[in-house]
Protein backbone atom coordinates (compact mmCIF):
# COMPACT_ATOMS: atom_id res chain seq x y z
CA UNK A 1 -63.76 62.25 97.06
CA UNK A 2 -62.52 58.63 97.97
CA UNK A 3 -65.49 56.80 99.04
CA UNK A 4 -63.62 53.09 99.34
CA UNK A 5 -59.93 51.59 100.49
CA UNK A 6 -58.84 48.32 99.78
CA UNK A 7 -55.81 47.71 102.71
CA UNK A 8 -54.98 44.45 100.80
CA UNK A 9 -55.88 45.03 96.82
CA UNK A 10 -56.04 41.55 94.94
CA UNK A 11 -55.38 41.52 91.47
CA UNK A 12 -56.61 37.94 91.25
CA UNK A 13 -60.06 38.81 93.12
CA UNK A 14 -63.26 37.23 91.84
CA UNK A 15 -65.62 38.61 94.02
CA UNK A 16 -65.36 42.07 95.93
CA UNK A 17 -67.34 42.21 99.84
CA UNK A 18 -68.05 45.96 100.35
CA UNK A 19 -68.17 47.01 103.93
CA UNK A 20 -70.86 49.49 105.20
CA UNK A 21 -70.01 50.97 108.82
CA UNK A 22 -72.23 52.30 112.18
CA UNK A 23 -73.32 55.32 112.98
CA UNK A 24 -69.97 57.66 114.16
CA UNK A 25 -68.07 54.29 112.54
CA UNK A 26 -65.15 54.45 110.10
CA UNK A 27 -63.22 51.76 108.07
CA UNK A 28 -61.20 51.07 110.81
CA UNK A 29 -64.38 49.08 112.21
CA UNK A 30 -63.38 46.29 109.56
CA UNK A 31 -59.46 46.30 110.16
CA UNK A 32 -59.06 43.13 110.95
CA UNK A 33 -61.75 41.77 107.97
CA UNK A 34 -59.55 41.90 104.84
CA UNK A 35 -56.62 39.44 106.22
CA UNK A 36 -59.44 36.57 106.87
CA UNK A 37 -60.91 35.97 103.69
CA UNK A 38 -59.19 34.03 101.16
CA UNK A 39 -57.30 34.89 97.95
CA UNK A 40 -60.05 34.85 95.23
CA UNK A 41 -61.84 37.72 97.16
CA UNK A 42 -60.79 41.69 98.00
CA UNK A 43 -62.46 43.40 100.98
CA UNK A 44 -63.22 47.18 100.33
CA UNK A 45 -63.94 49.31 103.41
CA UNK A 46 -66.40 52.23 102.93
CA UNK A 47 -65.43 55.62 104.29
CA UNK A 48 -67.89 57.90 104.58
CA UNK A 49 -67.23 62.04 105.00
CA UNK A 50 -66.31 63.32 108.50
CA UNK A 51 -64.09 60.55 109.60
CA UNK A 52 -60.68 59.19 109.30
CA UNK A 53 -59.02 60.75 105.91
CA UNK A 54 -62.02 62.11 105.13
CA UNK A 55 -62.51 64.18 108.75
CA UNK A 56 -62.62 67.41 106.95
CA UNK A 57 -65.24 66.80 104.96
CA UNK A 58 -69.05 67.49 105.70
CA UNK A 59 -70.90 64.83 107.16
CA UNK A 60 -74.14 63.77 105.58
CA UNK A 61 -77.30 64.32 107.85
CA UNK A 62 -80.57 62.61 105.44
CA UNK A 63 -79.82 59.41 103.38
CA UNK A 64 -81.09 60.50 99.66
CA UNK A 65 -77.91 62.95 98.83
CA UNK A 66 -75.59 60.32 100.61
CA UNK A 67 -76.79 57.35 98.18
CA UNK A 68 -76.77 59.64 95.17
CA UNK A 69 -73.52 60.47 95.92
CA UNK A 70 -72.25 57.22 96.89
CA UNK A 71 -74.12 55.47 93.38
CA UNK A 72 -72.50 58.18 91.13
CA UNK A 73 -68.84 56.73 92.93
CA UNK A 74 -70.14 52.68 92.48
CA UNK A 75 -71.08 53.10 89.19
CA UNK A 76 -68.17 54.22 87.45
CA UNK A 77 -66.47 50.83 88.25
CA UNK A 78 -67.88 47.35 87.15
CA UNK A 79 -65.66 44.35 85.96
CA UNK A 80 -66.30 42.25 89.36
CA UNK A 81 -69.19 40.80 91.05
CA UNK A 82 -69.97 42.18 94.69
CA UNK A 83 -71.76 41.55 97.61
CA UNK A 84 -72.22 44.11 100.80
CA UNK A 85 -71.87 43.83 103.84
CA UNK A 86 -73.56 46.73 106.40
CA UNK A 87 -74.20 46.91 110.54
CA UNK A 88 -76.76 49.33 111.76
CA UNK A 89 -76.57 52.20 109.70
CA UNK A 90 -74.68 50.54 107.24
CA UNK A 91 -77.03 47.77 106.61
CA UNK A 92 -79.35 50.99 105.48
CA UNK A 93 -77.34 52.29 103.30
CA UNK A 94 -76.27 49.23 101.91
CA UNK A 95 -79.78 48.66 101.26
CA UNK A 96 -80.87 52.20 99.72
CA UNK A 97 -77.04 51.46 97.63
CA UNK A 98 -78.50 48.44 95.92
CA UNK A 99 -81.75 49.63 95.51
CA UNK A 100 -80.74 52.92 93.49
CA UNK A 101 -77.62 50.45 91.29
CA UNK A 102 -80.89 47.97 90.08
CA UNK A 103 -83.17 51.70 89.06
CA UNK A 104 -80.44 53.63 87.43
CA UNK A 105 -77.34 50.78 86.06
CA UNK A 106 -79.87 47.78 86.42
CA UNK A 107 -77.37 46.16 88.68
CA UNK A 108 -77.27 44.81 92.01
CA UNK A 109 -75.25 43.17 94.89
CA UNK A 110 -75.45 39.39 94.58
CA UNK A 111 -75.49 38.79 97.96
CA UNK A 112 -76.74 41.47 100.61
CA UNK A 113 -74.97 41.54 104.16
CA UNK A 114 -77.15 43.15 106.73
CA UNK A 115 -76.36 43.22 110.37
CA UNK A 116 -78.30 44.80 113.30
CA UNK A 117 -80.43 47.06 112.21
CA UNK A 118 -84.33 46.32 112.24
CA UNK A 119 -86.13 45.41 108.33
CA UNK A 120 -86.25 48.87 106.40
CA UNK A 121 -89.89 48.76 106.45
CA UNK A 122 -90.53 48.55 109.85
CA UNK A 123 -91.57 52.32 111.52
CA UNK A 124 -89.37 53.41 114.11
CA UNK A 125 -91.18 54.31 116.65
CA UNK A 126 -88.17 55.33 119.29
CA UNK A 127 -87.87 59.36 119.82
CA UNK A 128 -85.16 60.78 117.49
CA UNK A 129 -82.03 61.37 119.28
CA UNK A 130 -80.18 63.21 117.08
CA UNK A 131 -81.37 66.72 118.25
CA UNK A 132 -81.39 65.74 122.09
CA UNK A 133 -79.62 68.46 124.23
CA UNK A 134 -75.78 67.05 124.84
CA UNK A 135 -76.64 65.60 128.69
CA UNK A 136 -79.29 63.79 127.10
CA UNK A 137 -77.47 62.82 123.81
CA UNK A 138 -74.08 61.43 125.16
CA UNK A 139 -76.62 59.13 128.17
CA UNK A 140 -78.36 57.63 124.68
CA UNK A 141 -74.34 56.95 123.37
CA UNK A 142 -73.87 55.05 126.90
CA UNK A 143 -77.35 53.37 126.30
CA UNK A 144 -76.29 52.04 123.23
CA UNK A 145 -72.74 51.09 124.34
CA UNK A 146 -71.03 51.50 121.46
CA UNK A 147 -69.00 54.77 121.87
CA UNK A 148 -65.81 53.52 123.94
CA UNK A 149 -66.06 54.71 127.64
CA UNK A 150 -62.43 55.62 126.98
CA UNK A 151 -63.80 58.41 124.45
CA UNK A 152 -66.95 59.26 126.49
CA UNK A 153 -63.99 60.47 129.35
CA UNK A 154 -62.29 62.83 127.07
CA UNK A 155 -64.70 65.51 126.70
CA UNK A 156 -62.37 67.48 123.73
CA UNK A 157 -62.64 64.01 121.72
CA UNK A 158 -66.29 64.07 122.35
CA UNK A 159 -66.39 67.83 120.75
CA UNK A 160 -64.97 66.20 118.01
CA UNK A 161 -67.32 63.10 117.44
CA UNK A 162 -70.74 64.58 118.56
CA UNK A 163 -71.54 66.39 114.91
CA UNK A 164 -70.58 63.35 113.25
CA UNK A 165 -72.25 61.02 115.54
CA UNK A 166 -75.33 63.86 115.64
CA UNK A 167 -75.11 63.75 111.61
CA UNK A 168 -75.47 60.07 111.53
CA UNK A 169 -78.29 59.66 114.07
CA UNK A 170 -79.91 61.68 112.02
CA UNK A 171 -79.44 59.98 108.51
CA UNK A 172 -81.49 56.77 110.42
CA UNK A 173 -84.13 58.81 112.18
CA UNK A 174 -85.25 60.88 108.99
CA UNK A 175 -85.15 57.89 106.99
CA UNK A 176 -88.70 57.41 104.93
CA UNK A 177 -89.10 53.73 103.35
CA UNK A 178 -90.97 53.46 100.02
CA UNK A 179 -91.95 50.84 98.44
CA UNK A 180 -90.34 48.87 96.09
CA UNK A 181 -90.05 45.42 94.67
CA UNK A 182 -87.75 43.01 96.41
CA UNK A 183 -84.06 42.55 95.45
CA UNK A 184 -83.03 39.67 93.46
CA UNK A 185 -80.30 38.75 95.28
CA UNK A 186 -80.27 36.75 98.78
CA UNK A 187 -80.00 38.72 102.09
CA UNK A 188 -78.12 37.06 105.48
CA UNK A 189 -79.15 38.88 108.50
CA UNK A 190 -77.68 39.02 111.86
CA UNK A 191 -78.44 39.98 115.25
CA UNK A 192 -77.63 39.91 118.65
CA UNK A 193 -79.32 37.76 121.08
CA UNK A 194 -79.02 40.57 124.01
CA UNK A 195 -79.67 43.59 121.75
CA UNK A 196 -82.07 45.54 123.18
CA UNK A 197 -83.38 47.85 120.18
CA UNK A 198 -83.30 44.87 117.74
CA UNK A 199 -84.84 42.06 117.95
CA UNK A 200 -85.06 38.86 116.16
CA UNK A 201 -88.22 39.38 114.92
CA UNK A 202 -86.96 42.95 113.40
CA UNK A 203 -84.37 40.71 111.61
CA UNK A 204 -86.57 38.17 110.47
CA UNK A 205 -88.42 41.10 108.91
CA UNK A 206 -85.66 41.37 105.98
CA UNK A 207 -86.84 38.84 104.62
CA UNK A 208 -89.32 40.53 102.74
CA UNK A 209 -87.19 42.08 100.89
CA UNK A 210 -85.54 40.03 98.76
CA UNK A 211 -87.31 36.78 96.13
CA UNK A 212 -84.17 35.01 96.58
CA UNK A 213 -83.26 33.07 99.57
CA UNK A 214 -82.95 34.49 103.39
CA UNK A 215 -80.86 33.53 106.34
CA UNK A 216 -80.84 34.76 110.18
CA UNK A 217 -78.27 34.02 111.99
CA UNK A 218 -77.98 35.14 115.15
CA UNK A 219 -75.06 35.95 118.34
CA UNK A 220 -74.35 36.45 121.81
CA UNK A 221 -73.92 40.14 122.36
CA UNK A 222 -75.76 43.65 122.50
CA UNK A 223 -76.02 45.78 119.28
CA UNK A 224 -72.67 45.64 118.95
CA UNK A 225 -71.91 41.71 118.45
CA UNK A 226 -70.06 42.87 115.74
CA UNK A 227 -67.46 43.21 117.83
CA UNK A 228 -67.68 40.89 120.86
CA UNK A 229 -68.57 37.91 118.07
CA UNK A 230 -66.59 38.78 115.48
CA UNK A 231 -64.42 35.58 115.09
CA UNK A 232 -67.86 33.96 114.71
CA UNK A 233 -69.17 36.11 112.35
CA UNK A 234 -65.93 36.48 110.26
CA UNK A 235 -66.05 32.29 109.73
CA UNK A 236 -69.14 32.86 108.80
CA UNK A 237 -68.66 35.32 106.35
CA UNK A 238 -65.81 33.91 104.92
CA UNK A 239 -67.24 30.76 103.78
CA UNK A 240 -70.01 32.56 102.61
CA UNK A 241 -68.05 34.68 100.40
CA UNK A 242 -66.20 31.44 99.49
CA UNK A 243 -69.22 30.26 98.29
CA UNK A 244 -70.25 32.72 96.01
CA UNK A 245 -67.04 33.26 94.51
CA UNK A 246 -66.45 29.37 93.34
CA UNK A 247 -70.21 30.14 91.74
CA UNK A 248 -69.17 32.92 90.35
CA UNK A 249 -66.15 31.71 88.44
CA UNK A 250 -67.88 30.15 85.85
CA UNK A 251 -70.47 33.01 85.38
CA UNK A 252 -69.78 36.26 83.06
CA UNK A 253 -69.18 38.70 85.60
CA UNK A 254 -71.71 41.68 87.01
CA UNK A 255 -69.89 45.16 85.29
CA UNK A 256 -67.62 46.47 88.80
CA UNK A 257 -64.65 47.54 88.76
CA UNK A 258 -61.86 48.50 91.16
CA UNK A 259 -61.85 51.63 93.40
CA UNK A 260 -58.68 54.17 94.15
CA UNK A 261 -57.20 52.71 96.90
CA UNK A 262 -56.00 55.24 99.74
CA UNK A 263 -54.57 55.16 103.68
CA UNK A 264 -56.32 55.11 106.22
């Protein structure tokens, strides 16, 4: 089970950003990512089952067996800092990711990426979509606008993407938060100015849950500004990661070490 590709690997890498994708997203989301940051850091794209090379596989549906899973994969590799990197669903599981590394390998991310997708601890109080009869289901995919229209027109590609998309809906809407203490590393958040489930203040919430610094940032566009902005958020991002890899140098490295690279 291949959990993370590296399209460019980097021998000479002193930091590694782990990317966490949407709900019915694969790696592919982050395509374009690896090719804009510079030499010192390597970009690894997470692939979760029921997509891309891993479209046979089962699709997780509730968020405990997918982090225990995904941990048992992390921690077997540890000779390079990392931060993460996570929109919507991803920013969850990047979350729950880091949470379970500090309990079980007392290590964590040292610098948490999250990206449109309301604080952890804040109830959700929209209706859970991921049973909704189809009619109903596929209007919530055009709600949220971030299922091509192309796709939506194809009904046989929609047969295909429902269960995952279904699976993944469901992951969020099950989630239960418990309490823990905050991480030690800082969190940047980012949202989108015309998003209509997040909002700033949802955002701001993450701050609670880290003792280190906190950042908002936030861009023109709907939930999915991860798109529309990405140039912005990529400069951004780069000279954050940047950043923490010229602090990093001088530091003994956090234990992480390189994943099996595969094609996408």
């Amino acid at each position: 089970m291949s959990w993370i590709t590296f399209p460019k690997p980097n021998p000479k890498a002193r930091i590694r950003l782990f990317c966490f994708p949407y709900a019915g997203g694969s790696s592919q989301i982050f395509r374009n990512w690896p090719s804009r940051f510079a030499s010192h850091a390597e970009v690894g794209l997470v692939q979760l089952p029921g997509r891309g090379s891993r479209i046979r596989e089962t699709a997780y549906t509730s968020l405990s067996p997918l982090i225990e899973d995904m941990a048992a994969a992390f921690g077997a590799y540890s000779d390079l800092p990392f931060a993460f990197f996570g929109h919507s669903m991803g920013s969850l599981i990047s979350f729950e990711l880091a949470r379970r590394l500090r309990r079980e390998r007392q290590q964590e991310p040292i610098h948490l990426f999250v990206s449109g997708r309301s604080a952890p601890q804040l109830p959700d109080e929209e209706p859970p979509a991921h049973n909704l009869p189809e009619p109903e289901f596929l209007e919530e995919l055009r709600r949220l606008n971030g299922t091509p229209k192309e796709a939506l027109a194809y009904p046989e590609l929609m047969q295909i993407l429902i269960p995952i998309l279904r699976a993944d809906f469901s992951v969020c809407e099950t989630y239960i938060y418990t309490e823990e203490p905050p991480l030690a590393c800082p969190i940047s958040a980012f949202g989108g100015t015309q998003d209509s489930d997040v909002s700033r203040e949802d955002m701001e919430a993450w701050r609670r849950q880290t003792r280190a610094s906190f950042t908002l940032r936030m861009f023109s566009g709907d939930h999915f500004f991860l798109h529309s902005a990405e140039e912005q958020l990529l400069t951004i991002l780069a000279e954050e990661i940047s950043h923490l890899a010229r602090k990093e140098s001088t530091a003994r490295p956090t234990r992480f070490a390189d994943f099996a690279a595969f094609d996408l």
